[in-house]
PDB file of N, CA and C in Angstrom:
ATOM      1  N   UNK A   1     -26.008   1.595  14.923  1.00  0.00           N
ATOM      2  CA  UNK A   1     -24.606   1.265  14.787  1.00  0.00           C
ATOM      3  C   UNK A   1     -24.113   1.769  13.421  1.00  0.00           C
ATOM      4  N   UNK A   2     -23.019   2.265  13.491  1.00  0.00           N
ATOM      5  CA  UNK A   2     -22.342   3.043  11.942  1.00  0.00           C
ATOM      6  C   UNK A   2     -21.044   2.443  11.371  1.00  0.00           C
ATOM      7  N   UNK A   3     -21.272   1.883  10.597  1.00  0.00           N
ATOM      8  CA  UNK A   3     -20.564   1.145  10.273  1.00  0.00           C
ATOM      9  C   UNK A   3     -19.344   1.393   9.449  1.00  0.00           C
ATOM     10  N   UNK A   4     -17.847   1.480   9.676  1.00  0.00           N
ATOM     11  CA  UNK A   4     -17.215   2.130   8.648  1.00  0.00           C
ATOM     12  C   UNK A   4     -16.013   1.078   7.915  1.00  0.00           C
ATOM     13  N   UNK A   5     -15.991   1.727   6.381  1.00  0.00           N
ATOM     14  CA  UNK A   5     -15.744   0.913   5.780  1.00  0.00           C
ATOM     15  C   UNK A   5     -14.744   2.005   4.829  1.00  0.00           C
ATOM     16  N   UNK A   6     -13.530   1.122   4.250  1.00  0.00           N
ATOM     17  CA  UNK A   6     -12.985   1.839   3.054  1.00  0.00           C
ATOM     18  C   UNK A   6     -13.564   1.207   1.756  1.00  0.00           C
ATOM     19  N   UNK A   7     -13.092   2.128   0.623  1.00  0.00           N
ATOM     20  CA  UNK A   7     -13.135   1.529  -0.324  1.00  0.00           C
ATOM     21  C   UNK A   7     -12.846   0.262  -0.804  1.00  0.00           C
ATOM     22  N   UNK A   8     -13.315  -0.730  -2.048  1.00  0.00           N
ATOM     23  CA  UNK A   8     -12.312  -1.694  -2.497  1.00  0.00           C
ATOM     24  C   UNK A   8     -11.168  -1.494  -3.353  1.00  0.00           C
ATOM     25  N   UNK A   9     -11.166  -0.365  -4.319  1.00  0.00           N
ATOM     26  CA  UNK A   9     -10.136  -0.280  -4.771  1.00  0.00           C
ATOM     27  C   UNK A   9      -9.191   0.481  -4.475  1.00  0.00           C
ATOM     28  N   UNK A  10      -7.901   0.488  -4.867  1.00  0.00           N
ATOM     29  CA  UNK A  10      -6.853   0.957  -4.101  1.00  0.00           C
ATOM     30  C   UNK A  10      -6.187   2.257  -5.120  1.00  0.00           C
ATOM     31  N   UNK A  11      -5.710   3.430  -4.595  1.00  0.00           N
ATOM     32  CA  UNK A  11      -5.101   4.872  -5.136  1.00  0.00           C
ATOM     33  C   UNK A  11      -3.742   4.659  -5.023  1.00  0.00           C
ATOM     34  N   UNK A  12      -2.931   3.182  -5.364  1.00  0.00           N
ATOM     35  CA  UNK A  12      -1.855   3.094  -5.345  1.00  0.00           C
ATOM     36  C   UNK A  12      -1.021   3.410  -6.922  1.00  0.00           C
ATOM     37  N   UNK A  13      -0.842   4.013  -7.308  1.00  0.00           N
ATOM     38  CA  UNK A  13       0.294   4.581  -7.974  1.00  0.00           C
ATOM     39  C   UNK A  13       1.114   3.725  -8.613  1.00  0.00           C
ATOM     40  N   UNK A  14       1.020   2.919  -9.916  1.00  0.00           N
ATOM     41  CA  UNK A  14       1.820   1.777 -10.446  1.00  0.00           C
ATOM     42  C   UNK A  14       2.102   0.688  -9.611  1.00  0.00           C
ATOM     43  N   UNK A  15       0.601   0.301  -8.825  1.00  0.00           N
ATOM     44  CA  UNK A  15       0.277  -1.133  -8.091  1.00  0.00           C
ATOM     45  C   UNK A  15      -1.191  -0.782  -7.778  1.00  0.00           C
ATOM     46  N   UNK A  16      -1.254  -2.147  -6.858  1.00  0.00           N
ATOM     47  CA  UNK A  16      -2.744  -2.265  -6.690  1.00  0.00           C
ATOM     48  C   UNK A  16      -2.755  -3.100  -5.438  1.00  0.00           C
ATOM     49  N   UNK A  17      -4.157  -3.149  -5.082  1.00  0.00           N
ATOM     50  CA  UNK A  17      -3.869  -4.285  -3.427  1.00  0.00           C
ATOM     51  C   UNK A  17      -5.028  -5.137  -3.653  1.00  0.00           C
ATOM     52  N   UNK A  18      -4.493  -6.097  -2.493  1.00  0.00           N
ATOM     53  CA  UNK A  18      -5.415  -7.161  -2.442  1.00  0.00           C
ATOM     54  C   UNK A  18      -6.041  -7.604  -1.562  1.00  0.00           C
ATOM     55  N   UNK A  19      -7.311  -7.766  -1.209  1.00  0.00           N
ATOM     56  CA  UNK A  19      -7.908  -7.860   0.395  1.00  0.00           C
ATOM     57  C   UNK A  19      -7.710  -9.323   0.861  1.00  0.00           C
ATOM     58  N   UNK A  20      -7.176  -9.307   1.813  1.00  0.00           N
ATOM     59  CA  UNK A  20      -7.168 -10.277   2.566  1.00  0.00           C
ATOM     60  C   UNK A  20      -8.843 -10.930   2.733  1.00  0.00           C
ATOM     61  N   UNK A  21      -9.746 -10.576   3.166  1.00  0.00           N
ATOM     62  CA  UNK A  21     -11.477 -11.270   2.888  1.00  0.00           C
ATOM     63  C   UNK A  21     -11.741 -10.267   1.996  1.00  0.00           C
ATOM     64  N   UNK A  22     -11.827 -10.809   0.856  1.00  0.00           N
ATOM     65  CA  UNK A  22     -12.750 -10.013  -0.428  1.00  0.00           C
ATOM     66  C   UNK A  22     -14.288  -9.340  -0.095  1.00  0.00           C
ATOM     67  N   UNK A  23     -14.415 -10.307   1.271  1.00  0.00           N
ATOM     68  CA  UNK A  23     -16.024  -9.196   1.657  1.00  0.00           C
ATOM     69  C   UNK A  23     -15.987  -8.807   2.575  1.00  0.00           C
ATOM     70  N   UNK A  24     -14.660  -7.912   2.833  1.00  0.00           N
ATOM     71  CA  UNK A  24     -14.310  -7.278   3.954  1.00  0.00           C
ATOM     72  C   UNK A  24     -13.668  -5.732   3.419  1.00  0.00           C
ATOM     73  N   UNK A  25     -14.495  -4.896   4.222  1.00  0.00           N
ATOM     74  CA  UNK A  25     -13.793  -3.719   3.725  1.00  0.00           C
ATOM     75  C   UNK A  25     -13.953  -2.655   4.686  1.00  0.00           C
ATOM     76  N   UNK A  26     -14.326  -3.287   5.640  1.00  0.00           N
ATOM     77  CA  UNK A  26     -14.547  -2.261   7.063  1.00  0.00           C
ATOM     78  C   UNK A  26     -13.239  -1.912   7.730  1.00  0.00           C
ATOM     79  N   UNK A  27     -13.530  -1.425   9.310  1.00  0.00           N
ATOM     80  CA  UNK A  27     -12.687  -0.766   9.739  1.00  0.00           C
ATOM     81  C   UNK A  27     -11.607  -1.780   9.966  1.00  0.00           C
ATOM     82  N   UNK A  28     -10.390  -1.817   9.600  1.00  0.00           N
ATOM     83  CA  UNK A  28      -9.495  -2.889  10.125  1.00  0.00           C
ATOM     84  C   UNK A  28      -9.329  -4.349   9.728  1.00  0.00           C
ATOM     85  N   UNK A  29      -9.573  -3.923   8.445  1.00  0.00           N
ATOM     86  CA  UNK A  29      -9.235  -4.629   7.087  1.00  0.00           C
ATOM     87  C   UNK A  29      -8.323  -4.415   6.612  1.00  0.00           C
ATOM     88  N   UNK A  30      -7.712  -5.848   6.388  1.00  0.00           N
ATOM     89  CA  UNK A  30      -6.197  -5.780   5.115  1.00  0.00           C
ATOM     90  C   UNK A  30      -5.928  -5.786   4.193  1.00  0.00           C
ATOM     91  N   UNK A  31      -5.009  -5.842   3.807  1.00  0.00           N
ATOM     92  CA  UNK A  31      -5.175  -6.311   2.162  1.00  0.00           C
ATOM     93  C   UNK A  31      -3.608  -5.950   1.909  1.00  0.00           C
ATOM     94  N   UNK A  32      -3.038  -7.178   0.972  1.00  0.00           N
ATOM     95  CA  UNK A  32      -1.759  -7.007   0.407  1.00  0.00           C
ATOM     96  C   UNK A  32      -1.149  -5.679  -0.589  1.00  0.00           C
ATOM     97  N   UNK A  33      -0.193  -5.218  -0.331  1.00  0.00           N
ATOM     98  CA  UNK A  33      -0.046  -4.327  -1.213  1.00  0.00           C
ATOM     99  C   UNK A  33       1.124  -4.720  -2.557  1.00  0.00           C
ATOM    100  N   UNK A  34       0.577  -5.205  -3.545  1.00  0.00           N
ATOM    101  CA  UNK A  34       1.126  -5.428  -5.170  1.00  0.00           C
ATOM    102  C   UNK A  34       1.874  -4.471  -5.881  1.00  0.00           C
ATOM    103  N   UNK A  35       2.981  -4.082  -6.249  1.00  0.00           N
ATOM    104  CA  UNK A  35       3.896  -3.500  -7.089  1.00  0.00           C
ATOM    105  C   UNK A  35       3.960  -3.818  -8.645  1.00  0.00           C
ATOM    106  N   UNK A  36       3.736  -2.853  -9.576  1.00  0.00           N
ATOM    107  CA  UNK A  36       3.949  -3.170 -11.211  1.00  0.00           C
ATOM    108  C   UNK A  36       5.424  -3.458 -11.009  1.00  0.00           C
ATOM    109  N   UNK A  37       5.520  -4.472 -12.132  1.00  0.00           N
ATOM    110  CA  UNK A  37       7.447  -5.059 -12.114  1.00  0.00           C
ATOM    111  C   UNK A  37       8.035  -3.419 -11.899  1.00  0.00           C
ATOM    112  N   UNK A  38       9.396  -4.228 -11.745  1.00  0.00           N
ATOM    113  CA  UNK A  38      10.353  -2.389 -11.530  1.00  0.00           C
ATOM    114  C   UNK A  38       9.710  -1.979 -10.883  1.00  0.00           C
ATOM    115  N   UNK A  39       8.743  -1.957  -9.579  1.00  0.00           N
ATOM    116  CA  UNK A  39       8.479  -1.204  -8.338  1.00  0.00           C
ATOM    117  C   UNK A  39       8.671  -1.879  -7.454  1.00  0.00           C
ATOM    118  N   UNK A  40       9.244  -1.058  -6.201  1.00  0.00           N
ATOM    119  CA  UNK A  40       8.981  -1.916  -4.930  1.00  0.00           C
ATOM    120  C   UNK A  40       7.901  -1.050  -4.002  1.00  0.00           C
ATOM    121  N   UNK A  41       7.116  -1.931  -2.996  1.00  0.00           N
ATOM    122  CA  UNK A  41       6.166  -1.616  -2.622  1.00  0.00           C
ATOM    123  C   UNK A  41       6.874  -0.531  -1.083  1.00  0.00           C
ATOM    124  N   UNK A  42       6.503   0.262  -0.575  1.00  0.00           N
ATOM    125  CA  UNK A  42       6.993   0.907   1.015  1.00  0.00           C
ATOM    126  C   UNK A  42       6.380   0.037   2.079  1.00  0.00           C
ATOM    127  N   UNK A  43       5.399  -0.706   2.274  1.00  0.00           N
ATOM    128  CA  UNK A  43       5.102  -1.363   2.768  1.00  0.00           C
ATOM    129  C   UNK A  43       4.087  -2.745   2.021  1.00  0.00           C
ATOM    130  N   UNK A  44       4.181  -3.807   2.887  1.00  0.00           N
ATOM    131  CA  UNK A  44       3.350  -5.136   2.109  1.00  0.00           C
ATOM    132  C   UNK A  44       1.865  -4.937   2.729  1.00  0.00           C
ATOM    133  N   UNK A  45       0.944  -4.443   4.034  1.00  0.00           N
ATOM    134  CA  UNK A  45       0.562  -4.340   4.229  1.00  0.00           C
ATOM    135  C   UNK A  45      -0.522  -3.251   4.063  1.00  0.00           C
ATOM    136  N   UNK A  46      -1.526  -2.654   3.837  1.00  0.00           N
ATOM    137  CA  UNK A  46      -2.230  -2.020   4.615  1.00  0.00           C
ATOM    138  C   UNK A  46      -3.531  -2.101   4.989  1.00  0.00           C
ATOM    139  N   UNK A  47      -4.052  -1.456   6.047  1.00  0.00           N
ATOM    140  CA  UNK A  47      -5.329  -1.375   7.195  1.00  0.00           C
ATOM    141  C   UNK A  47      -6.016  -0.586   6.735  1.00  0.00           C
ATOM    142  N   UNK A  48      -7.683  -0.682   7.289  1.00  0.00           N
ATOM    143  CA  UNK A  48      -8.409   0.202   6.884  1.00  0.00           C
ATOM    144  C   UNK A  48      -8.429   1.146   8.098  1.00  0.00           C
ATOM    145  N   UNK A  49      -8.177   2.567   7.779  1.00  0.00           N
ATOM    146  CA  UNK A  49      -8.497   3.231   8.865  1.00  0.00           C
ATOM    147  C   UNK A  49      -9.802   3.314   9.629  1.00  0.00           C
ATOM    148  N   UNK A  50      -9.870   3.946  10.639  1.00  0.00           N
ATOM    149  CA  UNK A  50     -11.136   5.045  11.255  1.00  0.00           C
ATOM    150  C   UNK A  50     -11.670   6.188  10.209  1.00  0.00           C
ATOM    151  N   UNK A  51     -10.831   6.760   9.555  1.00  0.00           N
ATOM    152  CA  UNK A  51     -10.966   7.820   8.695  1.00  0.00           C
ATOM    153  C   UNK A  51     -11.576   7.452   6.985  1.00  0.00           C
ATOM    154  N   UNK A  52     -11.665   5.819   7.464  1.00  0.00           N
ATOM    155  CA  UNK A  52     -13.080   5.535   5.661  1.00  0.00           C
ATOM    156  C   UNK A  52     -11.711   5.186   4.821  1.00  0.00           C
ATOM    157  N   UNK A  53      -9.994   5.350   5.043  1.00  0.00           N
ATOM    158  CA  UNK A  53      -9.328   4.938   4.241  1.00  0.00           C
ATOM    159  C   UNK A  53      -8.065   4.118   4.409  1.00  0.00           C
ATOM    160  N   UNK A  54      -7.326   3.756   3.257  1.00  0.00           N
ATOM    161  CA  UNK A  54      -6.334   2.560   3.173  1.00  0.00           C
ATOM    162  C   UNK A  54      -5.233   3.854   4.132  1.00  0.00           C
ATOM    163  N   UNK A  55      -4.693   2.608   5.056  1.00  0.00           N
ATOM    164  CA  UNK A  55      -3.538   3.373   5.432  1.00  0.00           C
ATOM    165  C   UNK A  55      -2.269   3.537   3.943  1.00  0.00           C
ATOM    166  N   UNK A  56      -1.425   4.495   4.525  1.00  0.00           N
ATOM    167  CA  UNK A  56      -0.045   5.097   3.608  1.00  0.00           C
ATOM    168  C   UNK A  56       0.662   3.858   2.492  1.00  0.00           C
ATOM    169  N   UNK A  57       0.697   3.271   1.647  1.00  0.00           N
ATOM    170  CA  UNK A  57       1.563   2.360   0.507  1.00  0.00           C
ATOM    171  C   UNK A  57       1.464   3.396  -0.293  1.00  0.00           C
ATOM    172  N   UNK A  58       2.919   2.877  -1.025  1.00  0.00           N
ATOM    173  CA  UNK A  58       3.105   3.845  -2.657  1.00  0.00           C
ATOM    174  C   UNK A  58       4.388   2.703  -3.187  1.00  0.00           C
ATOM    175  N   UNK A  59       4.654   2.744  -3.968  1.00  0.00           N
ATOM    176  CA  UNK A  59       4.916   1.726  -5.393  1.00  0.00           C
ATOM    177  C   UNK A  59       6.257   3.012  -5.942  1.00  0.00           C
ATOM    178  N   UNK A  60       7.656   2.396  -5.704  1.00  0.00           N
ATOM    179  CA  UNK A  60       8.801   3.424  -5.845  1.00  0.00           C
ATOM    180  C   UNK A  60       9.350   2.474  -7.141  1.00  0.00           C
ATOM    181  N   UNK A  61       9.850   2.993  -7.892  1.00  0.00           N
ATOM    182  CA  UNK A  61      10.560   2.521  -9.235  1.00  0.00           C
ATOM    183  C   UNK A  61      11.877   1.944  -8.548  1.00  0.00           C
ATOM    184  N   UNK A  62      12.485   0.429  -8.855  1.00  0.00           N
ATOM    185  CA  UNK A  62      13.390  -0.080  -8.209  1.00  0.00           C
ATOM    186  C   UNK A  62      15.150   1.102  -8.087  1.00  0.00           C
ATOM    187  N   UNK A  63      15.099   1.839  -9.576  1.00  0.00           N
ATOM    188  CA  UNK A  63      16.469   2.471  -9.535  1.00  0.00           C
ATOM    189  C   UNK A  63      16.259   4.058  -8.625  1.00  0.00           C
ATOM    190  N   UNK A  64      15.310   4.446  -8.331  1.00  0.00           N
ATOM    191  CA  UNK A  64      15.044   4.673  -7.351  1.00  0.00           C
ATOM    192  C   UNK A  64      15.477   4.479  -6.040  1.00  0.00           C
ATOM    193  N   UNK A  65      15.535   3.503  -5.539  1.00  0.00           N
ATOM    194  CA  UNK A  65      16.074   3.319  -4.360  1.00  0.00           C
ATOM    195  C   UNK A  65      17.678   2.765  -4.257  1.00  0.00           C
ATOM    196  N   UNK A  66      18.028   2.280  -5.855  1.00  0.00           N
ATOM    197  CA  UNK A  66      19.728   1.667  -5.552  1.00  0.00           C
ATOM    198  C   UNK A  66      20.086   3.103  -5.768  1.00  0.00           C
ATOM    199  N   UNK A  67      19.473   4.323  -6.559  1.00  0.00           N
ATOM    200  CA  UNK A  67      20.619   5.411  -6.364  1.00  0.00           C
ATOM    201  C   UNK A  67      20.717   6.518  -5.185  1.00  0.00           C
ATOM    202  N   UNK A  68      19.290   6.126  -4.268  1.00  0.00           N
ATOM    203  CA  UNK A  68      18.929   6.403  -2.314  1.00  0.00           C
ATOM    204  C   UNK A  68      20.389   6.102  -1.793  1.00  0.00           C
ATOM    205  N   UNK A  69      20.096   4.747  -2.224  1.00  0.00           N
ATOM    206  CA  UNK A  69      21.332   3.722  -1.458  1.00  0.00           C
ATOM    207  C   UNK A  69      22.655   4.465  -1.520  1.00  0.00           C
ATOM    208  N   UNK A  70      22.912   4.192  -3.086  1.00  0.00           N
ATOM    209  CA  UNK A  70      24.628   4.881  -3.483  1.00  0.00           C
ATOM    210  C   UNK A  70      25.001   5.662  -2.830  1.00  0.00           C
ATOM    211  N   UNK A  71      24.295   6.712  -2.956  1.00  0.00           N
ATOM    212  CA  UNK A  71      24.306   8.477  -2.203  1.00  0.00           C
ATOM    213  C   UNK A  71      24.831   8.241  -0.958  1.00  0.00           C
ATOM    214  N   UNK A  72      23.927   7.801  -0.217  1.00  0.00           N
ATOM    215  CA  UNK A  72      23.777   7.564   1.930  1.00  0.00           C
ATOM    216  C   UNK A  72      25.057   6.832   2.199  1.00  0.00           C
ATOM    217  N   UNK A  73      25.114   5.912   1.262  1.00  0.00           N
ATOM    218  CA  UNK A  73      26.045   4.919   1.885  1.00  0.00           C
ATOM    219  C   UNK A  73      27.542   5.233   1.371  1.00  0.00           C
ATOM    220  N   UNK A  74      27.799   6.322   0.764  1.00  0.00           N
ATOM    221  CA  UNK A  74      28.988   6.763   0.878  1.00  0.00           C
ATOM    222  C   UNK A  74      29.915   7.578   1.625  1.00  0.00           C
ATOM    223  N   UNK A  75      28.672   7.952   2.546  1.00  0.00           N
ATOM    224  CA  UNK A  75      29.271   8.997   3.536  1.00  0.00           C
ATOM    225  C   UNK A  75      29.597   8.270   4.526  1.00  0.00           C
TER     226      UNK A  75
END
């Protein structure tokens, strides 16, 4: 039996995550995803893949997204 597992630490970009079972790191494992202040997270979640890794989070600087907003929402 082959057992697959991601890493524990996380390649998030001005955050970090947190496992839902700290002695869990196999396939289909969670873990919270944490933002440094002034970031917001793209998602709160992620899974461990099939592929050995954390699914997609990244950590966006908050003015970042109010000047997304401004832009879109004027048209």
């Amino acid at each position: 039996m082959i057992i697959i597992g991601c890493s524990n630490s996380s390649d998030i970009e001005n955050g970090d995550m947190s496992l839902h079972d700290s002695s869990n790191t196999s396939y289909g494992a969670t873990a919270d995803v944490k933002c440094n202040p002034g970031y917001i997270a793209s998602v709160d979640i992620v899974t461990c893949t099939i592929n050995e890794t954390w699914s997609n989070a990244s950590c966006s600087a908050v003015g970042m997204y109010s000047k997304w907003y401004m832009v879109f929402s004027t048209f």
